[in-house]
C-alpha atoms as a PDB file:
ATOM      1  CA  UNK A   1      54.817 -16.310  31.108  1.00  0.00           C
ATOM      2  CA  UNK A   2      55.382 -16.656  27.231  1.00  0.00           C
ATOM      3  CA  UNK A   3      52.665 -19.159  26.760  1.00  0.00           C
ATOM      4  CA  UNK A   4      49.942 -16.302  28.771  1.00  0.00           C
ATOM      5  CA  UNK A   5      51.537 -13.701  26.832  1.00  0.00           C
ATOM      6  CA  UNK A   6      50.725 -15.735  23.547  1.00  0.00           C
ATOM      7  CA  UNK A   7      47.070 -16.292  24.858  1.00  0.00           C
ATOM      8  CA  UNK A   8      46.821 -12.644  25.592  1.00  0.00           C
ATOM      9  CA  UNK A   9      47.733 -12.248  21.818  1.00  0.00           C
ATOM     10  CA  UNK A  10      45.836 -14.427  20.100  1.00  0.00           C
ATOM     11  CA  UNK A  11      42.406 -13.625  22.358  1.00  0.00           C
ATOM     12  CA  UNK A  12      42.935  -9.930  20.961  1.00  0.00           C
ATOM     13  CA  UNK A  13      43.266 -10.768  17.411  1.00  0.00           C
ATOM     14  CA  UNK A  14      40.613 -12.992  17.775  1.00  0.00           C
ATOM     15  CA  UNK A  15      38.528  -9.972  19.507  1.00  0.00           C
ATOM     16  CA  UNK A  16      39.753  -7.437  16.964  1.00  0.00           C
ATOM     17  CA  UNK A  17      38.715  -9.580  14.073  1.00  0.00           C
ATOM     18  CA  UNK A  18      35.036  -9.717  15.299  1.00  0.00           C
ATOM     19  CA  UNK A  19      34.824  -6.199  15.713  1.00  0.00           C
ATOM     20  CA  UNK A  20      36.791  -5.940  11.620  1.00  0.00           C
ATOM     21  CA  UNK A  21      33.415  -8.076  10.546  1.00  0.00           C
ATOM     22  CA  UNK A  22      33.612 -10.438   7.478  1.00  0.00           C
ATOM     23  CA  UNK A  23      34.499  -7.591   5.449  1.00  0.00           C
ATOM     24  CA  UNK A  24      38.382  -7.019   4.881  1.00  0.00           C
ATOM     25  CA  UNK A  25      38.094  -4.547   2.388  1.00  0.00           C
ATOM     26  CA  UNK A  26      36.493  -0.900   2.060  1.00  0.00           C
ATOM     27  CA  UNK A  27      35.662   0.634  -0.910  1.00  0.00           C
ATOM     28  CA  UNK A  28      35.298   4.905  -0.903  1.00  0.00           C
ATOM     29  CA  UNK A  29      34.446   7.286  -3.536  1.00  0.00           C
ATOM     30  CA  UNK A  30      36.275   9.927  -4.400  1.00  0.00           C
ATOM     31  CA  UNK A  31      34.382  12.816  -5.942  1.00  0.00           C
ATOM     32  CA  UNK A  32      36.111  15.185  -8.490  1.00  0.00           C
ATOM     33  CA  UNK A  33      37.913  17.860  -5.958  1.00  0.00           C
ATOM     34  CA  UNK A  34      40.562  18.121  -3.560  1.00  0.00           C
ATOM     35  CA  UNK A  35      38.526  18.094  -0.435  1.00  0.00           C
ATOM     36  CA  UNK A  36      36.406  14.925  -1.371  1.00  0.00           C
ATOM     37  CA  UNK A  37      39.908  13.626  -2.137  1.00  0.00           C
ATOM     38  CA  UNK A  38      41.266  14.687   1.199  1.00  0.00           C
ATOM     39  CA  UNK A  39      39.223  13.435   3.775  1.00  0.00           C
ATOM     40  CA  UNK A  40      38.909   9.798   1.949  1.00  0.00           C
ATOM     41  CA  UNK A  41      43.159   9.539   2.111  1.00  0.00           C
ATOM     42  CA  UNK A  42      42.776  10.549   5.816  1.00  0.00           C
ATOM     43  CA  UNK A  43      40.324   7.860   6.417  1.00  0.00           C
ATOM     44  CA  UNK A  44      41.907   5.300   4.358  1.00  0.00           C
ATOM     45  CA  UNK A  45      45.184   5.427   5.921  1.00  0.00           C
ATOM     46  CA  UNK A  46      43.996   5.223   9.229  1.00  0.00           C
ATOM     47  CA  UNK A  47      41.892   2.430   8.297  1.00  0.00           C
ATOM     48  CA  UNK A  48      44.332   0.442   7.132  1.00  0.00           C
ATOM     49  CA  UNK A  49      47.036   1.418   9.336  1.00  0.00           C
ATOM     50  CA  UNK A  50      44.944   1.504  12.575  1.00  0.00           C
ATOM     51  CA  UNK A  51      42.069  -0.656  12.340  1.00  0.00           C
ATOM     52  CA  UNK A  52      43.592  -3.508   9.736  1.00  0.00           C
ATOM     53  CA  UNK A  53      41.467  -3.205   6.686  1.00  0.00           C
ATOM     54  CA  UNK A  54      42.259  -2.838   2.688  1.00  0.00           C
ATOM     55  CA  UNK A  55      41.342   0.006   1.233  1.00  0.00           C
ATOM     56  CA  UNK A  56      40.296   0.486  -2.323  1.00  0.00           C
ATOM     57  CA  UNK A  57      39.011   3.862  -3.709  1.00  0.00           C
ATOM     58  CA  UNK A  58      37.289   4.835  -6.666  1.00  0.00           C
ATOM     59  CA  UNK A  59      37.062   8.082  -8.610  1.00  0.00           C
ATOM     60  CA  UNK A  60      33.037   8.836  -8.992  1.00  0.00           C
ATOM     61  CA  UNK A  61      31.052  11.687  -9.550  1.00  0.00           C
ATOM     62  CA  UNK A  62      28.673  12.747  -6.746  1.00  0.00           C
ATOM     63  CA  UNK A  63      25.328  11.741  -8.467  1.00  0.00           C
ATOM     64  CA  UNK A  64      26.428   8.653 -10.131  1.00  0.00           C
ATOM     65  CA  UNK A  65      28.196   7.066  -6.639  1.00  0.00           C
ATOM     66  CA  UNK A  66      24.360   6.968  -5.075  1.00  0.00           C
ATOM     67  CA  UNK A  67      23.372   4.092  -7.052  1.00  0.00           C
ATOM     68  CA  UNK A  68      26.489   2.434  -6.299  1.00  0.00           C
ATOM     69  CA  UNK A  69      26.646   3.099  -2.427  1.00  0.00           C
ATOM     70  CA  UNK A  70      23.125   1.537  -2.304  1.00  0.00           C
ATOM     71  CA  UNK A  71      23.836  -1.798  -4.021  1.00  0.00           C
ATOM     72  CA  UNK A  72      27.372  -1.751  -1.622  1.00  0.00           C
ATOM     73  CA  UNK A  73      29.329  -1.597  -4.371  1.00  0.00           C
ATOM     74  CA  UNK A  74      31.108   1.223  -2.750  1.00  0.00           C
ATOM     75  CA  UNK A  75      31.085   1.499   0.994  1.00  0.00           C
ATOM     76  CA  UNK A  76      30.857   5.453   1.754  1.00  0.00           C
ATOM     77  CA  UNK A  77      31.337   8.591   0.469  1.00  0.00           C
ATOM     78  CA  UNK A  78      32.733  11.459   2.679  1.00  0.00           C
ATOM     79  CA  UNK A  79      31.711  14.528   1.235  1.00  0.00           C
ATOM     80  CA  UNK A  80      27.996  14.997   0.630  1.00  0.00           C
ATOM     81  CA  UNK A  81      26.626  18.709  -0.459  1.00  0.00           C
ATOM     82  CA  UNK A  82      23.267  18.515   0.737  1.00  0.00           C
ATOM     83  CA  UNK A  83      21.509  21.044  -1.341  1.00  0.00           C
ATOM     84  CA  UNK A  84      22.068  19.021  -4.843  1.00  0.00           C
ATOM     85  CA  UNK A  85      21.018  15.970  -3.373  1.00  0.00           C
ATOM     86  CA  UNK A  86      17.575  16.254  -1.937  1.00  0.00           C
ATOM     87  CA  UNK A  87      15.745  13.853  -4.361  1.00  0.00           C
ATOM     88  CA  UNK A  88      18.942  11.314  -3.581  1.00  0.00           C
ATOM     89  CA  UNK A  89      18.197  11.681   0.079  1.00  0.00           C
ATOM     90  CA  UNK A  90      14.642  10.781  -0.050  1.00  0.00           C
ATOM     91  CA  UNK A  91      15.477   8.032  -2.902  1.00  0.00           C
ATOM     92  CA  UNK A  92      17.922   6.319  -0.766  1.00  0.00           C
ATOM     93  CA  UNK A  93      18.240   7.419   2.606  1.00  0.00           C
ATOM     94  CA  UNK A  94      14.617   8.212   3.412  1.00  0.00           C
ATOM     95  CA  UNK A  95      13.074   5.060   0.942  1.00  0.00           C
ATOM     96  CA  UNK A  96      12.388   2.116   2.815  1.00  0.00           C
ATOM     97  CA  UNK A  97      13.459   0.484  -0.951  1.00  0.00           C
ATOM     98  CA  UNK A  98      17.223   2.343   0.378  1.00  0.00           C
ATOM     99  CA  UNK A  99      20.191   0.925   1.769  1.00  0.00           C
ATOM    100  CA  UNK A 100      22.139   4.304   2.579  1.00  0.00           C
ATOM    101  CA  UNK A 101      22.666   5.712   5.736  1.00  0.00           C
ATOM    102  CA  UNK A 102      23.415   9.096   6.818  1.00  0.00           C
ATOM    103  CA  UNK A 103      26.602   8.885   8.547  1.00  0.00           C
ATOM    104  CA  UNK A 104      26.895  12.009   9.925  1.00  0.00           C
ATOM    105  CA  UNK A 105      28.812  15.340   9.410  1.00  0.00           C
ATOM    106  CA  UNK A 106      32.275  15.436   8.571  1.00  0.00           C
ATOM    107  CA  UNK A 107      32.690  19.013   9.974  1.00  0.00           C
ATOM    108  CA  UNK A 108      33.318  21.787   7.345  1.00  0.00           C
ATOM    109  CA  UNK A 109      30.467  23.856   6.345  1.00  0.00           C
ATOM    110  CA  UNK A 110      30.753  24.669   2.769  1.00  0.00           C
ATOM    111  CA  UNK A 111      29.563  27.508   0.626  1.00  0.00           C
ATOM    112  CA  UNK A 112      28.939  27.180  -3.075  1.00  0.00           C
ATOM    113  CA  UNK A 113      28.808  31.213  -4.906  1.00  0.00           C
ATOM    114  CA  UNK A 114      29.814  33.166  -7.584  1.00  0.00           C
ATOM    115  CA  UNK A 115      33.307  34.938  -7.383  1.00  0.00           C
ATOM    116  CA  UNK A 116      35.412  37.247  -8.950  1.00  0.00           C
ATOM    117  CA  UNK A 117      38.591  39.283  -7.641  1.00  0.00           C
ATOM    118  CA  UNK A 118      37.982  42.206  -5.208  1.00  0.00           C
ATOM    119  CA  UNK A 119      40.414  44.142  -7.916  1.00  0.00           C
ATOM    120  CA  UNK A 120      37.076  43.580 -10.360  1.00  0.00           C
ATOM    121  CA  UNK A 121      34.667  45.435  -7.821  1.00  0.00           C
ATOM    122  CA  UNK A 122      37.189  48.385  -7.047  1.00  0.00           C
ATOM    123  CA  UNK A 123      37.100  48.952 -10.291  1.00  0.00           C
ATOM    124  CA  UNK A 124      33.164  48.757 -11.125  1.00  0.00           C
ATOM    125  CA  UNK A 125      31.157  48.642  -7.763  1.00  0.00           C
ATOM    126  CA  UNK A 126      28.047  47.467  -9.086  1.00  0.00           C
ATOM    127  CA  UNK A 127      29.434  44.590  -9.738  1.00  0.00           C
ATOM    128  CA  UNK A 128      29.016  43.300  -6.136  1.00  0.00           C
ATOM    129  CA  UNK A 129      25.917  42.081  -6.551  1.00  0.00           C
ATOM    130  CA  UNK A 130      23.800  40.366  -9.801  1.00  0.00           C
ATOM    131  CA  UNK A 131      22.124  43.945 -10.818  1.00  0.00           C
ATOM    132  CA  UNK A 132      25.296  44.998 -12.091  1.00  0.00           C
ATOM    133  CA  UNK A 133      25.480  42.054 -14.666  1.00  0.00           C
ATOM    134  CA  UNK A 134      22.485  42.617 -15.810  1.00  0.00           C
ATOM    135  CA  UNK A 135      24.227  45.944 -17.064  1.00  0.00           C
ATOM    136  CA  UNK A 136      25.348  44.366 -20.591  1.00  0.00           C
ATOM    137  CA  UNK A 137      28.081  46.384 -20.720  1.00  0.00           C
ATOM    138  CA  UNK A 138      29.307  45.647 -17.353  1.00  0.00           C
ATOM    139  CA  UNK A 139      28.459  42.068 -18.463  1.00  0.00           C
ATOM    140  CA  UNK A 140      30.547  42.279 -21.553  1.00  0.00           C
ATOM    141  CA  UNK A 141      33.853  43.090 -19.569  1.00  0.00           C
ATOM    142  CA  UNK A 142      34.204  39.092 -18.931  1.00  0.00           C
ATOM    143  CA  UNK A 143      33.330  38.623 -22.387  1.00  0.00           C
ATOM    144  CA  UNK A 144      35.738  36.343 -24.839  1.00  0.00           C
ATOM    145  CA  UNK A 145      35.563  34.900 -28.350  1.00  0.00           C
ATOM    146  CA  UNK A 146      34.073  31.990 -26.912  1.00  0.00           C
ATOM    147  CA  UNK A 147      31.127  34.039 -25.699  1.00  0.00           C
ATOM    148  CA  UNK A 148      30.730  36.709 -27.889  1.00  0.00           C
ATOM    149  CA  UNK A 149      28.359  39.687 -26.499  1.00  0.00           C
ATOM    150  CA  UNK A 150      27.745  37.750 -23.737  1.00  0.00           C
ATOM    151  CA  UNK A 151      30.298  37.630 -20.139  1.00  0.00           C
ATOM    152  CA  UNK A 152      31.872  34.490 -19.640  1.00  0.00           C
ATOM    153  CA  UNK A 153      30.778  32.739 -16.345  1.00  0.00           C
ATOM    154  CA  UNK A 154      33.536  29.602 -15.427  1.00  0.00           C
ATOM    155  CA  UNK A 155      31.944  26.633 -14.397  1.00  0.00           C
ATOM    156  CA  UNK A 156      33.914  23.010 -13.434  1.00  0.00           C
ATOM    157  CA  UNK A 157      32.587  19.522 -14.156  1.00  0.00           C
ATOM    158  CA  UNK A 158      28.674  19.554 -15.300  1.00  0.00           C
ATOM    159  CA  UNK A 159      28.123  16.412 -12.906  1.00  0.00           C
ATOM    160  CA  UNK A 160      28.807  18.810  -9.851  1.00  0.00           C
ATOM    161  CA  UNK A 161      26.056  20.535  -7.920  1.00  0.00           C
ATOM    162  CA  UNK A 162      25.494  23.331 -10.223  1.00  0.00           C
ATOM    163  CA  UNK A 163      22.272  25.972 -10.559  1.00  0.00           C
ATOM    164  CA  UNK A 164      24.048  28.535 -12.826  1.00  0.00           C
ATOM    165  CA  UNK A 165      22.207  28.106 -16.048  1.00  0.00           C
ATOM    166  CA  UNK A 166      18.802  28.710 -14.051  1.00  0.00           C
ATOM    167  CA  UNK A 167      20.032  31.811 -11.907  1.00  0.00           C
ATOM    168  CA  UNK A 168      21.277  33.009 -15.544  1.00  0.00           C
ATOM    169  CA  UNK A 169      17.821  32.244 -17.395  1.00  0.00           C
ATOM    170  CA  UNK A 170      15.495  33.435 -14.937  1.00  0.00           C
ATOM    171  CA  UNK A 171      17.184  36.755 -13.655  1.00  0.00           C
ATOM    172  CA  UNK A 172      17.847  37.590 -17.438  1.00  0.00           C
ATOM    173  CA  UNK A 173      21.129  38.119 -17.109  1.00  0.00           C
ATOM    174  CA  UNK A 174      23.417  38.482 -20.671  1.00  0.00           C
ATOM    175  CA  UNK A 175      26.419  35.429 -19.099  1.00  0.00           C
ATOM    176  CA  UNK A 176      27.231  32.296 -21.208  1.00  0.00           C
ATOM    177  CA  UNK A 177      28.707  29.372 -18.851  1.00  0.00           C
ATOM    178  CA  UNK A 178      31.843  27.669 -19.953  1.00  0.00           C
ATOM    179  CA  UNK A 179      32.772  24.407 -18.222  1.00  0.00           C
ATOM    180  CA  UNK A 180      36.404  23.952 -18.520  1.00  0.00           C
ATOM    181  CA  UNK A 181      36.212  20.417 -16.557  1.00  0.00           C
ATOM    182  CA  UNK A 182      37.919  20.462 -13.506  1.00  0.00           C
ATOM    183  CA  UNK A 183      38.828  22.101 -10.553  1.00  0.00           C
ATOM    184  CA  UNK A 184      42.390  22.250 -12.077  1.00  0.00           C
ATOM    185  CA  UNK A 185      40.860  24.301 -14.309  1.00  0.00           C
ATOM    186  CA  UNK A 186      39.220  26.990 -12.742  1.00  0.00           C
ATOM    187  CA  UNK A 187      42.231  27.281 -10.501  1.00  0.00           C
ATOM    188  CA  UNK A 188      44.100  28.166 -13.684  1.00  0.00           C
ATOM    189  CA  UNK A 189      41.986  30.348 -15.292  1.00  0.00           C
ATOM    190  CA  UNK A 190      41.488  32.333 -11.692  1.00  0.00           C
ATOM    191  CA  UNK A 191      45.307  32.117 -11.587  1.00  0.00           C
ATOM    192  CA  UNK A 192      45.974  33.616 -15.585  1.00  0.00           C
ATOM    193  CA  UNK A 193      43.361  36.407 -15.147  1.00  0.00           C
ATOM    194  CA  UNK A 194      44.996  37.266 -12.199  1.00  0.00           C
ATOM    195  CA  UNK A 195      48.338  37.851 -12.976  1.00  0.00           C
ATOM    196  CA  UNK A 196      47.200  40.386 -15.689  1.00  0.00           C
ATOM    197  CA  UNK A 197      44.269  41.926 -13.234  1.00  0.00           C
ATOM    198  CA  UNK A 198      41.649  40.337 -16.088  1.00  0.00           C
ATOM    199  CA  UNK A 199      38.002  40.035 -15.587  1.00  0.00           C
ATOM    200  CA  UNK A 200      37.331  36.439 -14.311  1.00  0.00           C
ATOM    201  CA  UNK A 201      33.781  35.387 -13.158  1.00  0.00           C
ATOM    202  CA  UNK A 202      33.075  32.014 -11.949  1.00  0.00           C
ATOM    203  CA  UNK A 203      31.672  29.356  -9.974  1.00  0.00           C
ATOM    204  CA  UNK A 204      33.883  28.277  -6.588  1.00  0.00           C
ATOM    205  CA  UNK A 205      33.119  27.629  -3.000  1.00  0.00           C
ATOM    206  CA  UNK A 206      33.948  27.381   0.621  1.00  0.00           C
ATOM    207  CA  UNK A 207      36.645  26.307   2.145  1.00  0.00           C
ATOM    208  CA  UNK A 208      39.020  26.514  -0.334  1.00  0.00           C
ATOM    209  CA  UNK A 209      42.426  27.428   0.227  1.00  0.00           C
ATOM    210  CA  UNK A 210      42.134  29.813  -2.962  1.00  0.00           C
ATOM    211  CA  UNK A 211      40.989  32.252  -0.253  1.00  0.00           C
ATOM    212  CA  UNK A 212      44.860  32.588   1.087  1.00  0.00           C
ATOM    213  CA  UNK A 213      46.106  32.871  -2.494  1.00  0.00           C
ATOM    214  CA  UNK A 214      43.326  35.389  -3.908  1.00  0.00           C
ATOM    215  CA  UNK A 215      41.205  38.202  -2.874  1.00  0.00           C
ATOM    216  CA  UNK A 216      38.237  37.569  -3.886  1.00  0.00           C
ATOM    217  CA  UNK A 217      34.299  39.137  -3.678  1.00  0.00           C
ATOM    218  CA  UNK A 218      31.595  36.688  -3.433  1.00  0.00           C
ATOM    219  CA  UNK A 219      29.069  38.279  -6.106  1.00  0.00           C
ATOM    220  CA  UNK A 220      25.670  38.793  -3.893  1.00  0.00           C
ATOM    221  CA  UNK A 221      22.859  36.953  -5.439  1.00  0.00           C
ATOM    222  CA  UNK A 222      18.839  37.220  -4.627  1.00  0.00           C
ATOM    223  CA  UNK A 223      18.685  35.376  -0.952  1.00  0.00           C
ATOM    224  CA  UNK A 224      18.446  31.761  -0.732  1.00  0.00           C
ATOM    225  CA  UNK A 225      15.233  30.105   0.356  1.00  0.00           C
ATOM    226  CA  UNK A 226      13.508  27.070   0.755  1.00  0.00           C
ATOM    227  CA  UNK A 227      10.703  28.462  -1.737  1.00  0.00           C
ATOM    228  CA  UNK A 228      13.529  29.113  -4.243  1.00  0.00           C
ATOM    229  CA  UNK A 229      15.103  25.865  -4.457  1.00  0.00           C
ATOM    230  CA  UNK A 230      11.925  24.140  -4.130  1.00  0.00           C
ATOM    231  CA  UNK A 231      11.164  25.307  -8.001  1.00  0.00           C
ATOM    232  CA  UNK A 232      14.175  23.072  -9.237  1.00  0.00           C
ATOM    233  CA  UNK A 233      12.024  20.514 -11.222  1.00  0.00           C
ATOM    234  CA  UNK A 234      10.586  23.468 -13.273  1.00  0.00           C
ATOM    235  CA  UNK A 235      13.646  25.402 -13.667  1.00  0.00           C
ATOM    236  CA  UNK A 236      12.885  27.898 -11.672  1.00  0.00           C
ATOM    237  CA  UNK A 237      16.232  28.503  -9.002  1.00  0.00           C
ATOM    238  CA  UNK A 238      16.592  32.139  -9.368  1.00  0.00           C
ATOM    239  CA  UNK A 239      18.342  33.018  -6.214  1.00  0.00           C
ATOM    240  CA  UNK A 240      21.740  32.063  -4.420  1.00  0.00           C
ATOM    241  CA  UNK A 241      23.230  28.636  -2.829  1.00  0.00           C
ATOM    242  CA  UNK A 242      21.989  27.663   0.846  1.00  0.00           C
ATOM    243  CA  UNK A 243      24.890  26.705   3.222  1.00  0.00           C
ATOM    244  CA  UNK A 244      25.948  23.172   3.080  1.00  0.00           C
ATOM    245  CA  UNK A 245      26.642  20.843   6.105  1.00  0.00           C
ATOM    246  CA  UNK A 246      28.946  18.383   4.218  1.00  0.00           C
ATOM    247  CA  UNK A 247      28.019  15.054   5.536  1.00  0.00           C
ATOM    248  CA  UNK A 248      28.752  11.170   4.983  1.00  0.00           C
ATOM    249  CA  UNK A 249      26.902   8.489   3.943  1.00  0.00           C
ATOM    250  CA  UNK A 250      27.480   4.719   3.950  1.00  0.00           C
ATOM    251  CA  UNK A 251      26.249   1.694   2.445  1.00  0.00           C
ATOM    252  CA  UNK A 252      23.460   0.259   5.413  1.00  0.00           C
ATOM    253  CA  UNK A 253      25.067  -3.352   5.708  1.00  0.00           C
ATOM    254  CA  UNK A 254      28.389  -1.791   6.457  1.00  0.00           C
ATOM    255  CA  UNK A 255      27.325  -2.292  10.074  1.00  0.00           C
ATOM    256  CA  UNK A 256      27.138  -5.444  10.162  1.00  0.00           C
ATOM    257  CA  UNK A 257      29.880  -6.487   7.650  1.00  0.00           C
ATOM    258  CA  UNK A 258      31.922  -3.929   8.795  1.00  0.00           C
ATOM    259  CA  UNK A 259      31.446  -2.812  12.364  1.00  0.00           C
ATOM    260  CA  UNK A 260      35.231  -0.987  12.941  1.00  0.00           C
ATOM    261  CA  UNK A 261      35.133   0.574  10.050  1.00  0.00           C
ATOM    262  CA  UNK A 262      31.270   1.826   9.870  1.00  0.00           C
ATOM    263  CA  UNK A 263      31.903   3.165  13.659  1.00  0.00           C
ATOM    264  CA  UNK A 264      35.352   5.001  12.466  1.00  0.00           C
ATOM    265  CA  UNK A 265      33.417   6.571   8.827  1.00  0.00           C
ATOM    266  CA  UNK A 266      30.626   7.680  11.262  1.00  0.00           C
ATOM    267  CA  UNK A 267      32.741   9.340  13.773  1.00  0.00           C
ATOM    268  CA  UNK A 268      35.138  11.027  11.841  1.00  0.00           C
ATOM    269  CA  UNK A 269      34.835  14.356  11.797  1.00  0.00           C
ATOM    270  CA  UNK A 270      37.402  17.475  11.809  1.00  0.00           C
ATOM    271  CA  UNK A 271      36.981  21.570  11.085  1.00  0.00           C
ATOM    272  CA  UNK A 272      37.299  23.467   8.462  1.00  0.00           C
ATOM    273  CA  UNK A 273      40.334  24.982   9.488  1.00  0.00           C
ATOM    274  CA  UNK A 274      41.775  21.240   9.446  1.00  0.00           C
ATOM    275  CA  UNK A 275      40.661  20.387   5.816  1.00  0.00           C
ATOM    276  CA  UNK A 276      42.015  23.732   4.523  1.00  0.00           C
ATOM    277  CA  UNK A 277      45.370  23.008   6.250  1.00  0.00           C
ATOM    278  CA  UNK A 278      45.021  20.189   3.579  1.00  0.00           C
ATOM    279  CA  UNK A 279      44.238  21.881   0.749  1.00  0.00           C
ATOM    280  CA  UNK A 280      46.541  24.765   1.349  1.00  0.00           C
ATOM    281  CA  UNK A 281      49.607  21.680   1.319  1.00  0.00           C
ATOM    282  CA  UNK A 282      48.032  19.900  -1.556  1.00  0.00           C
ATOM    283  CA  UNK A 283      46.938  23.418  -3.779  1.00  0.00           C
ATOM    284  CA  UNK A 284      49.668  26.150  -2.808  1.00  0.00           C
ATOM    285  CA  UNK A 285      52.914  23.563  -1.952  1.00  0.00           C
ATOM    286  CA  UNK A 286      52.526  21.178  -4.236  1.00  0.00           C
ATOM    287  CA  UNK A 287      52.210  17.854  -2.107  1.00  0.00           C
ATOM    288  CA  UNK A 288      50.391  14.886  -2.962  1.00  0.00           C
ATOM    289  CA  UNK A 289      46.918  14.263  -1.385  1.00  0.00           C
ATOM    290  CA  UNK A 290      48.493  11.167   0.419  1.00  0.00           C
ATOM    291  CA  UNK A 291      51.354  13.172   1.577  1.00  0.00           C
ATOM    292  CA  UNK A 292      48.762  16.066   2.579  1.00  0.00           C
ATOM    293  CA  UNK A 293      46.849  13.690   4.770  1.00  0.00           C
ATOM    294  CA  UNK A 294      49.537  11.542   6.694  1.00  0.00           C
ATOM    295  CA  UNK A 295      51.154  15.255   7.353  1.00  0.00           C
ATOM    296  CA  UNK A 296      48.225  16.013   8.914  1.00  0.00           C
ATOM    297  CA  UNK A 297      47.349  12.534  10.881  1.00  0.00           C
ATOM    298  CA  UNK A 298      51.315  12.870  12.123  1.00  0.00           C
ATOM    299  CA  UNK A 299      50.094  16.381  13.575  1.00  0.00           C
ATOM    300  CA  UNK A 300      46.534  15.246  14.948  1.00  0.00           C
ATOM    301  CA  UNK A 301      46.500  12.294  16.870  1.00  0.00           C
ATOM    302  CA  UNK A 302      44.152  13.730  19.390  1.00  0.00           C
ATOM    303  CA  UNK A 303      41.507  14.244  16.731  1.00  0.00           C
ATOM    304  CA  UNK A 304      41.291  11.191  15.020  1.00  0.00           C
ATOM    305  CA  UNK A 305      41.966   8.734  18.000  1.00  0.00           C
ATOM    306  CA  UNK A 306      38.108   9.717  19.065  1.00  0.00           C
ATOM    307  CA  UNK A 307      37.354   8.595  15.589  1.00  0.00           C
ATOM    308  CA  UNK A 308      38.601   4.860  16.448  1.00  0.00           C
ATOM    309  CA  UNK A 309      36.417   2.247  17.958  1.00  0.00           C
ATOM    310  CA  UNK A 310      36.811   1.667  21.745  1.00  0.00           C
END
C-alpha cells in the first residue's frame, strides 16, 4: 500500500512539474500605484503557494516595462491602461517583430479625470465643468506661490498615462501642472486641502478607494473620442480620458516555459469591488500590500481557484 501510495506521489510531481515548464521562476512588474501593486501580490502568492513557482517582482514604470516584457526579462504585467499605450500595442503585441501577448482583462474598469472636492463646486458651480477654469479668476482660487496667476493642477509621476498639459494648451485654460511624484503624494495634498476645505485640483482615477474617504466631483471635460485622441502625435488631445479596460500582458514564450503559470496570469481576473476592498485595507487601515492581498485570498477561494490550472 505504501510503495502505490509513493508511486501515486511521485507520478504527480512528475505531472505537476511538466505542467510548471522549465521555468521555476516568474518575474512581474509592478507599476507605481497601489492597484498595479495589488493584483501582482495576489498573483504572486498564489503562485508560489499554489502552483510551486519563485516569484520575483520588480518596480517599473508602465512605458519602460514594454521593452522589458518583450525580451522576457520580465514575465507579465497586470495592470495595462489601454488608452496610453496604443503605439505599445501595435509595437509589441500587434508586430510580428513582438513577443507580447495580450493576456486578457483583469476585471476593473478604470477611469482616469480631473477631480476636486464637491465642497469646491457648492461653492462656485461653474466649476463643474472646464468653462469655469477658463474663468481666470475662478482659475486663480487653486493658485499658489508655485504657480503664480495661474491654478495649480496636481499631477503624480510624469511616466504615468498623462494628457493634462495638452487639454491645458489647447482649451486655453490659465492651470500650471505640478507633479509631486507619487500617488503618496496626491493622496496628501487631497488629504491637507481637505481638512481646511482648500481648493485642490488634480489628476486621479477610478477605482480608488479615495472615493470612501472624499467627496469628490469629477470636473466634466469636452467628450472623449476616437478623433480626439487620435491627434496625440501633434499635440492635439483637447478633450477628456476614454474608459479603460485594465488588461494583462505577458511575455509570448511564457507558454511554453511556463505553462501553469501563463494559464493562471491569463485567467485571473476579479471586480472592481474586489480590488477596492484592497485598496481601502492598504490606503484607509494602514496594512501592507502583502497583508492586503493574503486577507483577501483567505476570503476568496472561490474566485481564484478558477484562476488555477485544471
Amino acid at each position: 500500500m505504501l510503495l502505490a501510495v509513493l508511486a501515486l506521489v511521485a507520478v504527480s510531481c512528475g505531472n505537476d512539474d511538466d505542467s510548471r515548464g522549465s521555468q521555476s521562476t516568474i518575474t512581474l512588474a509592478v507599476n507605481p500605484w497601489n492597484g498595479s501593486a495589488a493584483n501582482v501580490a495576489v498573483a504572486a502568492q498564489l503562485l508560489e503557494s499554489e502552483l510551486g513557482y519563485t516569484v520575483e517582482t520588480v518596480d517599473i514604470d508602465e512605458n519602460a516595462q514594454w521593452a522589458s516584457i518583450n525580451t522576457g526579462d520580465i514575465d507579465a504585467s497586470l495592470e495595462v491602461w489601454p488608452s496610453g499605450h496604443a503605439d505599445n500595442v501595435a509595437d509589441y503585441i500587434d508586430s510580428a517583430d513582438g513577443n507580447v501577448d495580450n493576456a486578457g482583462l483583469i476585471g476593473p474598469v478604470g477611469e482616469i479625470g480631473w477631480f476636486m472636492p464637491t465642497y469646491m463646486v457648492d461653492r462656485e458651480p461653474a466649476l463643474a465643468t472646464w468653462e469655469g477654469f477658463a474663468d481666470p479668476a475662478l482659475a486663480g482660487l487653486f493658485a499658489t506661490a508655485e504657480t503664480g496667476d495661474k491654478g495649480q493642477f496636481l499631477s503624480g509621476d510624469p511616466s504615468w498615462t498623462i494628457y493634462d498639459e495638452q487639454i491645458i494648451a489647447n482649451l486655453n485654460l490659465p492651470l500650471e501642472i505640478v507633479y509631486v511624484g507619487s500617488e503618496a503624494g496626491i493622496l496628501a495634498a487631497l488629504d491637507a486641502a481637505y481638512s481646511r476645505e482648500d481648493p485642490v485640483l488634480f489628476y486621479f482615477w477610478t477605482p480608488h478607494s479615495a472615493f470612501g474617504s472624499y467627496d469628490l466631483t469629477r470636473v466634466a471635460l469636452p467628450a472623449y473620442s476616437d478623433e480626439c485622441y487620435a491627434r496625440d502625435a501633434d499635440g492635439g488631445i483637447d478633450c477628456d480620458y476614454p474608459e479603460d479596460a485594465l488588461f494583462k500582458i505577458v511575455n509570448a514564450d511564457l507558454a511554453e516555459n511556463a505553462p501553469d503559470a501563463d494559464a493562471f496570469l491569463r485567467a485571473m481576473s476579479y471586480s472592481t469591488a474586489d480590488q477596492i476592498s484592497m485598496l481601502a485595507a492598504i490606503e484607509n487601515d494602514g496594512m501592507s500590500v502583502e497583508d492586503a492581498a493574503a486577507q483577501w485570498i483567505e476570503a476568496n477561494e472561490n474566485v481564484w481557484s478558477a484562476w488555477l490550472p485544471s
